[in-house]
Protein backbone atom coordinates (compact mmCIF):
# COMPACT_ATOMS: atom_id res chain seq x y z
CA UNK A 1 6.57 -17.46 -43.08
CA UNK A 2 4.88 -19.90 -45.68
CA UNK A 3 3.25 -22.50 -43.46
CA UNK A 4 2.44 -19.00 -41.11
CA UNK A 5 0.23 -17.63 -44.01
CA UNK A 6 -1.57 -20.58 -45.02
CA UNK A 7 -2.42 -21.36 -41.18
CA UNK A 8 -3.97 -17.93 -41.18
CA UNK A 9 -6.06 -18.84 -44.60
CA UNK A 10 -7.02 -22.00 -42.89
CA UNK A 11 -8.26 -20.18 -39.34
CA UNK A 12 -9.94 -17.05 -41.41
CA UNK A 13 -12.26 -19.58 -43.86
CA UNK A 14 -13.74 -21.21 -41.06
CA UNK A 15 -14.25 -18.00 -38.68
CA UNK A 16 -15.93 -16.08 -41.88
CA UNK A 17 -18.12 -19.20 -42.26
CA UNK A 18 -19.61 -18.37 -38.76
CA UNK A 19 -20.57 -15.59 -40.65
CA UNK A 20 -20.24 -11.73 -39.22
CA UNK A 21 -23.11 -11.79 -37.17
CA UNK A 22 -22.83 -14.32 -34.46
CA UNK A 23 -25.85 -13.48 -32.50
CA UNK A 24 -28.01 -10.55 -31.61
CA UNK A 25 -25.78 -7.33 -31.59
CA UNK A 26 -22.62 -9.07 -31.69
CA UNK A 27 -20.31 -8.67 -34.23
CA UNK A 28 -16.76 -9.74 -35.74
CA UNK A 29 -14.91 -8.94 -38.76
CA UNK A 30 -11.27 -9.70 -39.62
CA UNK A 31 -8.40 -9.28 -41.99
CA UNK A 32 -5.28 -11.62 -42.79
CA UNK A 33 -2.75 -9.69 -44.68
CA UNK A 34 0.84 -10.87 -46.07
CA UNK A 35 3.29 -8.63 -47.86
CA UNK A 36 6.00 -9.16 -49.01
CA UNK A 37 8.67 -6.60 -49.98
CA UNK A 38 12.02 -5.99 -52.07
CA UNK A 39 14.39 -2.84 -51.44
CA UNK A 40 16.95 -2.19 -54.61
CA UNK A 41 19.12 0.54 -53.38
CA UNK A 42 20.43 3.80 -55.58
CA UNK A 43 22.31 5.08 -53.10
CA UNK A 44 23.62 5.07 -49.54
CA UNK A 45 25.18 2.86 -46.83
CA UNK A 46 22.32 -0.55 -46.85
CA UNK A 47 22.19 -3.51 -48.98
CA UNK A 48 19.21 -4.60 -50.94
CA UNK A 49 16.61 -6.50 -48.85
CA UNK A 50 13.74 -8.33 -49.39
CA UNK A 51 11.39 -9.45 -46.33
CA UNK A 52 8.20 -10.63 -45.89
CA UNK A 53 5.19 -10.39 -42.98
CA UNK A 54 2.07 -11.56 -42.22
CA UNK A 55 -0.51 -10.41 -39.82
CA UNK A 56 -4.10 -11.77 -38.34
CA UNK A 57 -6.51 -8.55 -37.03
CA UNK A 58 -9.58 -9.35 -35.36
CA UNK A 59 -12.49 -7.29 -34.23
CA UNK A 60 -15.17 -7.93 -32.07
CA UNK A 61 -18.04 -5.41 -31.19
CA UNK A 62 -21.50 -5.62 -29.67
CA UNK A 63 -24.25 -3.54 -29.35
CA UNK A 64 -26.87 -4.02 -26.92
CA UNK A 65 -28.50 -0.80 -27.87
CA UNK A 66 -28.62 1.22 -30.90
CA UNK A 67 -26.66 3.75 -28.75
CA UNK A 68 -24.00 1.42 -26.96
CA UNK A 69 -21.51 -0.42 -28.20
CA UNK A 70 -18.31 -2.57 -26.63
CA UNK A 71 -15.35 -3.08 -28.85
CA UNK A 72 -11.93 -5.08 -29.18
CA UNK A 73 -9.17 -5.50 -31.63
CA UNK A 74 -6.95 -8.01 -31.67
CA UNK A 75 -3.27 -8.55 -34.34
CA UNK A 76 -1.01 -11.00 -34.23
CA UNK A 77 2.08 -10.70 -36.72
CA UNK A 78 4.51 -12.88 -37.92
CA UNK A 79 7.53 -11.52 -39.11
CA UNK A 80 8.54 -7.70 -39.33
CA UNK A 81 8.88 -6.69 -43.17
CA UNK A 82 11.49 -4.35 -43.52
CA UNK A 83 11.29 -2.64 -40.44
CA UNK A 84 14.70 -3.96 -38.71
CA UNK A 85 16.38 -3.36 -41.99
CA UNK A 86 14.75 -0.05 -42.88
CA UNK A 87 17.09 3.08 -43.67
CA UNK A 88 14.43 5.60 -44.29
CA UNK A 89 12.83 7.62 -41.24
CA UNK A 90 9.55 6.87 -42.82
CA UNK A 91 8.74 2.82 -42.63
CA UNK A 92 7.66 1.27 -46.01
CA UNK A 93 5.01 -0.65 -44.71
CA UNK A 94 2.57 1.27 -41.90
CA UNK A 95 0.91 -1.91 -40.97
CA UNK A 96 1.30 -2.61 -37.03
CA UNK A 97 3.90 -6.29 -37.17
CA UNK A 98 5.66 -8.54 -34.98
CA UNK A 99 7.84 -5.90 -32.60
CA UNK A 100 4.95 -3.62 -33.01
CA UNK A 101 2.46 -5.99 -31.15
CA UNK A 102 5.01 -6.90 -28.18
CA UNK A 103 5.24 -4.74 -25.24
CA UNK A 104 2.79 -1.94 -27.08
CA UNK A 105 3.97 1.35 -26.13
CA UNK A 106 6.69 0.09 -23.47
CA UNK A 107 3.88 -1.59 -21.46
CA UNK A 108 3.36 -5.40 -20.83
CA UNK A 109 0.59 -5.85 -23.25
CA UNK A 110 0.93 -7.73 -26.24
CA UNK A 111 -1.84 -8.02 -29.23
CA UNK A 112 -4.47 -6.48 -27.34
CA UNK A 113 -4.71 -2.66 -29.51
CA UNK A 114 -7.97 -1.47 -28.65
CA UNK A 115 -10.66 -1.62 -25.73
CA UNK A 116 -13.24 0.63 -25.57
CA UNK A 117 -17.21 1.23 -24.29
CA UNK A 118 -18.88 3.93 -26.64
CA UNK A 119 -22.55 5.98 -26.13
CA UNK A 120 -23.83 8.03 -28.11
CA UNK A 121 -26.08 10.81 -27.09
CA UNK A 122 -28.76 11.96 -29.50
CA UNK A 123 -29.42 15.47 -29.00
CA UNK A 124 -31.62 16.39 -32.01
CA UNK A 125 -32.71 15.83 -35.27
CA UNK A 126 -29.35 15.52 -37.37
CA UNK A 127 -27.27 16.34 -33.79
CA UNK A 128 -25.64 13.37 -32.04
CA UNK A 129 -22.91 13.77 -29.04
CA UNK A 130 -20.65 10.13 -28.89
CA UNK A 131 -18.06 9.45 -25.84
CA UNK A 132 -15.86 6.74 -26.14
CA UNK A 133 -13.66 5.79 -23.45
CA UNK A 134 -10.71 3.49 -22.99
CA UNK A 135 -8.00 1.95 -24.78
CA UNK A 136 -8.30 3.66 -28.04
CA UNK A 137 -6.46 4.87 -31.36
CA UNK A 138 -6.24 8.52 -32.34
CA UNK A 139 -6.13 8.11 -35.92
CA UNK A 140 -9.98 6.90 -35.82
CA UNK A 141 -10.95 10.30 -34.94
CA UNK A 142 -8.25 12.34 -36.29
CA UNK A 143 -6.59 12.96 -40.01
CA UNK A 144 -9.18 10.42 -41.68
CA UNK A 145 -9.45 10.60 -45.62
CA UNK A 146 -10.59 8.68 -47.95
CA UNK A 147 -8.01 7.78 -49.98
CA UNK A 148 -5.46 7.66 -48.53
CA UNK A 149 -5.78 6.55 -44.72
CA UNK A 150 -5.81 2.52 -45.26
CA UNK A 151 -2.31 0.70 -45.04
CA UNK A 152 -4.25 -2.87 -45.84
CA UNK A 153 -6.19 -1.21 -48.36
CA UNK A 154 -4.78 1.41 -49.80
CA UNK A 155 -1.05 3.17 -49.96
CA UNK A 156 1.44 1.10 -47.71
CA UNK A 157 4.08 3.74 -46.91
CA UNK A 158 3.12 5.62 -43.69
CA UNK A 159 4.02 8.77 -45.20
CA UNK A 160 1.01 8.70 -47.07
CA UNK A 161 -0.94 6.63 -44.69
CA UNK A 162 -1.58 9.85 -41.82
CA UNK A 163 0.14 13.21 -41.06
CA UNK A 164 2.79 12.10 -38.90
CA UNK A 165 3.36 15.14 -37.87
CA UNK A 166 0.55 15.26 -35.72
CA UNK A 167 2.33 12.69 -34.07
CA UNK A 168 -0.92 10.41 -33.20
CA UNK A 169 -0.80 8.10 -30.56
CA UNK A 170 -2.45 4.67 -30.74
CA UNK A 171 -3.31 1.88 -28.19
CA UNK A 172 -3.14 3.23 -25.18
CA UNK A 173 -5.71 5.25 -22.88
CA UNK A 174 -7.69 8.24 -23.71
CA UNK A 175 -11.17 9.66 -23.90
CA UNK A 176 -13.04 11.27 -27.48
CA UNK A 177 -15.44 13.44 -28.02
CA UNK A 178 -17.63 13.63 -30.89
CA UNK A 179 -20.46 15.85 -32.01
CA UNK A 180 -22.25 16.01 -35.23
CA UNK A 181 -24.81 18.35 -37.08
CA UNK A 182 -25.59 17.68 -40.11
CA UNK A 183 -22.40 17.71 -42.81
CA UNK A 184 -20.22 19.48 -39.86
CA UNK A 185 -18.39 17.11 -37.07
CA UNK A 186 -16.11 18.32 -33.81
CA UNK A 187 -13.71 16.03 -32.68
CA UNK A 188 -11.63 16.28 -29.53
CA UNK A 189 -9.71 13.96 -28.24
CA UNK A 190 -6.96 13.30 -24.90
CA UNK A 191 -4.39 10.31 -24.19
CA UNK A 192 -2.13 9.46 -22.29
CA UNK A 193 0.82 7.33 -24.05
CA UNK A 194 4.77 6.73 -23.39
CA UNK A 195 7.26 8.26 -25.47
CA UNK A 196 10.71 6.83 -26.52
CA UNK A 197 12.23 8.30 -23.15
CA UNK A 198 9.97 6.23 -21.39
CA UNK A 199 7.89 9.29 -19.81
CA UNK A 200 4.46 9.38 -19.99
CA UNK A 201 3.01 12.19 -21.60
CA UNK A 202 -0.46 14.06 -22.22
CA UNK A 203 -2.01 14.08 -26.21
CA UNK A 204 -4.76 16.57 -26.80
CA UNK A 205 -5.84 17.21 -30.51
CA UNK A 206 -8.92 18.04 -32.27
CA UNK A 207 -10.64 17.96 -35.43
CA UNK A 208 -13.52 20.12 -37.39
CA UNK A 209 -14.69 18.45 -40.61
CA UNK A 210 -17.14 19.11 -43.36
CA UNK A 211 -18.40 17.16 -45.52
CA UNK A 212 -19.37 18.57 -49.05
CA UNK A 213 -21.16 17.17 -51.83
CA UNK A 214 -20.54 19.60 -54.54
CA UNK A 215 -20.92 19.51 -58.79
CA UNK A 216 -17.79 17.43 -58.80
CA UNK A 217 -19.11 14.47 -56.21
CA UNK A 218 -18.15 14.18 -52.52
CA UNK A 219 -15.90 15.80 -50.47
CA UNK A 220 -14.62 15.68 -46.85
CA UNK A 221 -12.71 18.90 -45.81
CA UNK A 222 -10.74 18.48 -42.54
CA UNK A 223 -8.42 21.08 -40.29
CA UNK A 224 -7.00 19.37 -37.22
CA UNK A 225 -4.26 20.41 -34.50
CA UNK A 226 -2.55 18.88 -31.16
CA UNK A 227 -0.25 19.84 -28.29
CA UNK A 228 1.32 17.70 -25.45
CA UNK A 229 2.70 18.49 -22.47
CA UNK A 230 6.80 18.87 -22.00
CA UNK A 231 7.60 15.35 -21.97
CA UNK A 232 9.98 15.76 -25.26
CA UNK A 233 13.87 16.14 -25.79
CA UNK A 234 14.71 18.94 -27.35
CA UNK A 235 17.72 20.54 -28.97
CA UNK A 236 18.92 21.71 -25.64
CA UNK A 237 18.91 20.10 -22.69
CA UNK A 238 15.26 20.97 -21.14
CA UNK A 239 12.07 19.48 -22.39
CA UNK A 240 9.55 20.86 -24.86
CA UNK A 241 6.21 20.50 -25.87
CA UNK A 242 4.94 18.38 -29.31
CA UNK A 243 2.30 20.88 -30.83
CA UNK A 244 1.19 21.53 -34.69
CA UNK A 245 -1.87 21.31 -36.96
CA UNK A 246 -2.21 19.93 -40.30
CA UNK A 247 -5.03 19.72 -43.41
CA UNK A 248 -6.56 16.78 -44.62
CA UNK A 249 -9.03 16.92 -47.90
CA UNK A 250 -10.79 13.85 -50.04
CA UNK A 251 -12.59 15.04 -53.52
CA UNK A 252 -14.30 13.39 -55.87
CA UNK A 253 -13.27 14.71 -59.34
CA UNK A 254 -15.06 12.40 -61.58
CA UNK A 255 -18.17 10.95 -59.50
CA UNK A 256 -17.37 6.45 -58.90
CA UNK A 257 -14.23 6.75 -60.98
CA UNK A 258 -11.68 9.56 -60.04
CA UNK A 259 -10.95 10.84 -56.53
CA UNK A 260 -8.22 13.53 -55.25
CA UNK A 261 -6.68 13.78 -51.92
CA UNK A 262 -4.23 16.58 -50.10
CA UNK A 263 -2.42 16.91 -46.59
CA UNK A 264 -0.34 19.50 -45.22
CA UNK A 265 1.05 19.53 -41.82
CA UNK A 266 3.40 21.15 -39.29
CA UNK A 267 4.77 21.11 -35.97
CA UNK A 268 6.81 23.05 -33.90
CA UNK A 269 10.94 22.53 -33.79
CA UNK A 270 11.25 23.57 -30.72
CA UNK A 271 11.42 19.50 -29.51
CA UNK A 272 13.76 17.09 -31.69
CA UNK A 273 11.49 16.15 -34.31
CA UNK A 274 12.18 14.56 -37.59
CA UNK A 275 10.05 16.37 -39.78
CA UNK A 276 8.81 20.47 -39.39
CA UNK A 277 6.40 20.53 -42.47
CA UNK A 278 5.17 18.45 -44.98
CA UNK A 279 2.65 17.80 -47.80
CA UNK A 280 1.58 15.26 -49.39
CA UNK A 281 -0.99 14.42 -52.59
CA UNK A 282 -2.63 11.96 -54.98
CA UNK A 283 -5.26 10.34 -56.97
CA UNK A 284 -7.70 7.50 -56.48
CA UNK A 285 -8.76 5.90 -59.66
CA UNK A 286 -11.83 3.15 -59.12
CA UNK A 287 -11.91 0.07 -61.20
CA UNK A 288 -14.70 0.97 -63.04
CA UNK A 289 -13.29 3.02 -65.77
CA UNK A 290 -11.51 -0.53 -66.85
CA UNK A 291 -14.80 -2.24 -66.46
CA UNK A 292 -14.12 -4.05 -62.99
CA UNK A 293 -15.66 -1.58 -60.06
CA UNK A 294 -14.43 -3.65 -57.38
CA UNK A 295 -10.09 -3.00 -58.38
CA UNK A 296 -8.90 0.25 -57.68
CA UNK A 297 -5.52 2.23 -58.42
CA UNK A 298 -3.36 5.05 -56.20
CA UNK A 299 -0.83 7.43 -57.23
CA UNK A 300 0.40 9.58 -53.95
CA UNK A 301 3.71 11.96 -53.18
CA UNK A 302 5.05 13.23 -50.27
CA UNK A 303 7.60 16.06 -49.16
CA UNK A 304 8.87 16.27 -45.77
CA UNK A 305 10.68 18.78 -44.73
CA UNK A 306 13.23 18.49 -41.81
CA UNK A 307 14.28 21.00 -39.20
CA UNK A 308 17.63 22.67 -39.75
CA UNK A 309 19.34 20.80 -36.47
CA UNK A 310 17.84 17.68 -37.57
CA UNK A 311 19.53 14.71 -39.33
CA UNK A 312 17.39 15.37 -42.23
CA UNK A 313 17.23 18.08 -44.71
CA UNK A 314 14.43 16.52 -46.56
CA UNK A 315 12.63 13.46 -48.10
CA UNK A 316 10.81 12.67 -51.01
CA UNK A 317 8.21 9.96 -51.13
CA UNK A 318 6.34 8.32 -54.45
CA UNK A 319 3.62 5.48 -54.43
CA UNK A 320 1.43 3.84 -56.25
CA UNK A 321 -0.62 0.92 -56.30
CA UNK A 322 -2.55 -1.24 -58.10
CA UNK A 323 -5.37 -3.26 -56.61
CA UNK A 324 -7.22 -6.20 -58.33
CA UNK A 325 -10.40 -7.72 -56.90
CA UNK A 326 -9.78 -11.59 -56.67
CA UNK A 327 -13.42 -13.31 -55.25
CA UNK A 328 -16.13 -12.97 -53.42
CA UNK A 329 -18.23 -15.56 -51.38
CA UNK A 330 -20.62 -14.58 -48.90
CA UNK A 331 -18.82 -12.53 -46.28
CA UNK A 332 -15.14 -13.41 -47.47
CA UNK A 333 -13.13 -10.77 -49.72
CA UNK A 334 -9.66 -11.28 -51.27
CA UNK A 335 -7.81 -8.51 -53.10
CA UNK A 336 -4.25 -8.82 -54.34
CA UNK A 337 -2.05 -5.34 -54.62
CA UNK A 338 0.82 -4.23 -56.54
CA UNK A 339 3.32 -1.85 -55.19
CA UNK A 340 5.76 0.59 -56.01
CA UNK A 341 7.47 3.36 -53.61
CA UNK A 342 10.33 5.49 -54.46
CA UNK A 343 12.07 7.18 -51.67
CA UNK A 344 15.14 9.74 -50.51
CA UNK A 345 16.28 10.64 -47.55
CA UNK A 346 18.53 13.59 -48.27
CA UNK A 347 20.87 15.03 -45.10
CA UNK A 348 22.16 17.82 -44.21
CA UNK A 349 25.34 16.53 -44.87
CA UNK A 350 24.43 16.00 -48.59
CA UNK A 351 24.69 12.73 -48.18
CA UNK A 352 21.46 11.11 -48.83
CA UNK A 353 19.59 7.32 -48.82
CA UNK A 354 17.88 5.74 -51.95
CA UNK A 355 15.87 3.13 -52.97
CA UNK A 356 12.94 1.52 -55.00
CA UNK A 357 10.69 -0.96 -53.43
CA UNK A 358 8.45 -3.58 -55.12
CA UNK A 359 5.68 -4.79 -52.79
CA UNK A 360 3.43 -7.23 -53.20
CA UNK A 361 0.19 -7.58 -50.67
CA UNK A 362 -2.40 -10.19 -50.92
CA UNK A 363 -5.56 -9.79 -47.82
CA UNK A 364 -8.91 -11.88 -46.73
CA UNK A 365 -11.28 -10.05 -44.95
CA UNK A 366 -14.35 -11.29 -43.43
């Protein structure tokens, strides 16, 4: 894992010094990212574990025109945190690692994550229609926010990462719509993605936004729902549908220093799901009220509830973060975080899983 990392220091350095522009309209940015993580349990049937990961993610996009532009991401991971070890339905570190990158989505395709051509249309002044086709990720359309919606950034623990029960798909093949006017957006979006049966299945979901800059600061207000087709095990023995809608809200409360954010989310039962509802909040405090603008903290919880023929009768989820701004130099960043989750997973059984984990992240981005 050591001599891993510092080969991925040694490979980002010279790449940023090729600086982000490379020629006319072409474009790529990076990140390396290592974390490295340490699970104390309270309670249940695990050990304590303590596991590390790194990961390279590159990006290359041009533009020949204002209007078109050609993307590709890349990862590669070494190592897979506590992922293989994890007891908790919800993984403590959302980041996309070694397993994740192999065989993506049960097909043979490994590293490659996105792939797409995008136009946009302009239809008026303050009106713009975008279509972007290909291999593409749902959660850049759907359930953004501001504060909480960055695993290399921001909160680690997926629960407060997305609305997973909107059950977004990622990586695979799919078409999105997106129109603009003025502070209002539509999103819609269709994929088509493998589930853990191994059957393909249809994602459709969409998204209305508004963005609203009010006496408090800025503000992104966001409703969003999905269905699929019957592609899903259920409680019985047909199939069933995924479908549900959730709420996802960024505030500024104090303008550059304090921000709010709030989800809620459900889905239907009717397919064997691990979570019917849930909700999650937290705070976003920038650097700036300590005098260094550039750090940042988080503070974030999240309920999930579970069906009543699940596993799970609930869980409870607490994180925070603590982010310091190392350097600077020309197009090269380096932040090093703090973490801290507490989690339960409490059964219907009354039995119930534990644990505190201490994370430490350090990134480069270029």
């Amino acid at each position: 894992m050591r001599g891993f990392f510092f080969v991925l220091l040694a490979f980002l350095f010279p790449l940023s010094g090729l600086c982000l522009d490379l020629t006319k309209g072409l474009f790529l940015s990076g990140t390396g990212t290592f974390v490295y993580q340490y699970m104390a349990k309270e309670k249940g049937d695990f050990k304590d574990e303590k596991k590390g990961s790194g990961v390279l993610d590159l990006n290359l996009s041009f533009k020949p025109s204002e209007n078109n532009e050609f993307f590709v991401r890349a990862s590669f991971a070494k190592g897979n945190g506590l992922k293989r070890v994890n007891p908790f339905v919800l993984s403590p570190n959302a980041d996309d690692l070694f397993d994740d990158l192999h065989n993506i989505n049960g097909h043979p395709r490994d590293h490659l994550q996105e792939l797409w051509y995008s136009h946009t249309f302009p239809l008026e002044k303050e009106r713009n229609l975008r279509i972007t086709l290909g291999i593409i990720d749902s959660t850049s359309f759907i359930d953004d926010n501001e504060y909480a919606g960055n695993e290399i950034e921001q909160f680690l623990n997926e629960g407060l990462v997305h609305n997973l029960l909107l059950n977004l798909p990622s990586y695979d093949l799919g078409v999105a719509l997106e129109l603009e006017r003025g502070n209002l957006h539509l999103r819609l979006l269709g994929m088509r993605s493998k589930n853990e049966l191994d059957k393909y299945y249809t994602w459709v979901g969409a998204q209305v936004g508004y963005k609203w800059e009010n006496a408090l600061g800025k503000g992104n207000y966001r409703l969003c729902a999905f269905t699929t087709n019957k592609k899903f095990e259920s409680w019985t023995e047909s199939y069933k549908a995924l479908r549900g809608f959730g709420l996802s809200v960024d505030q500024e409360l104090i303008k550059e220093k304090l921000g709010g954010f709030l989800r809620f989310g459900w889905q239907d039962d009717k397919a064997k799901v691990d979570y019917k509802s849930m909700a999650s909040f937290g705070l976003n405090v920038k650097g700036s009220i300590w005098k260094r603008e550039k750090d940042e903290m988080g503070i974030g919880y999240s309920y999930l509830k579970g069906p009543k023929k699940g596993e799970i009768s609930h869980t409870h989820l607490f994180e925070t973060y603590l982010k310091f701004h190392l350097s600077e130099f020309k197009s090269i960043i380096s932040n090093l975080t703090f973490d801290y989750q507490y989690m339960v997973d409490k059964f219907q059984k009354n039995d119930k899983n534990e644990a505190h984990i201490l994370g430490l992240r350090f990134n480069v981005s270029f």
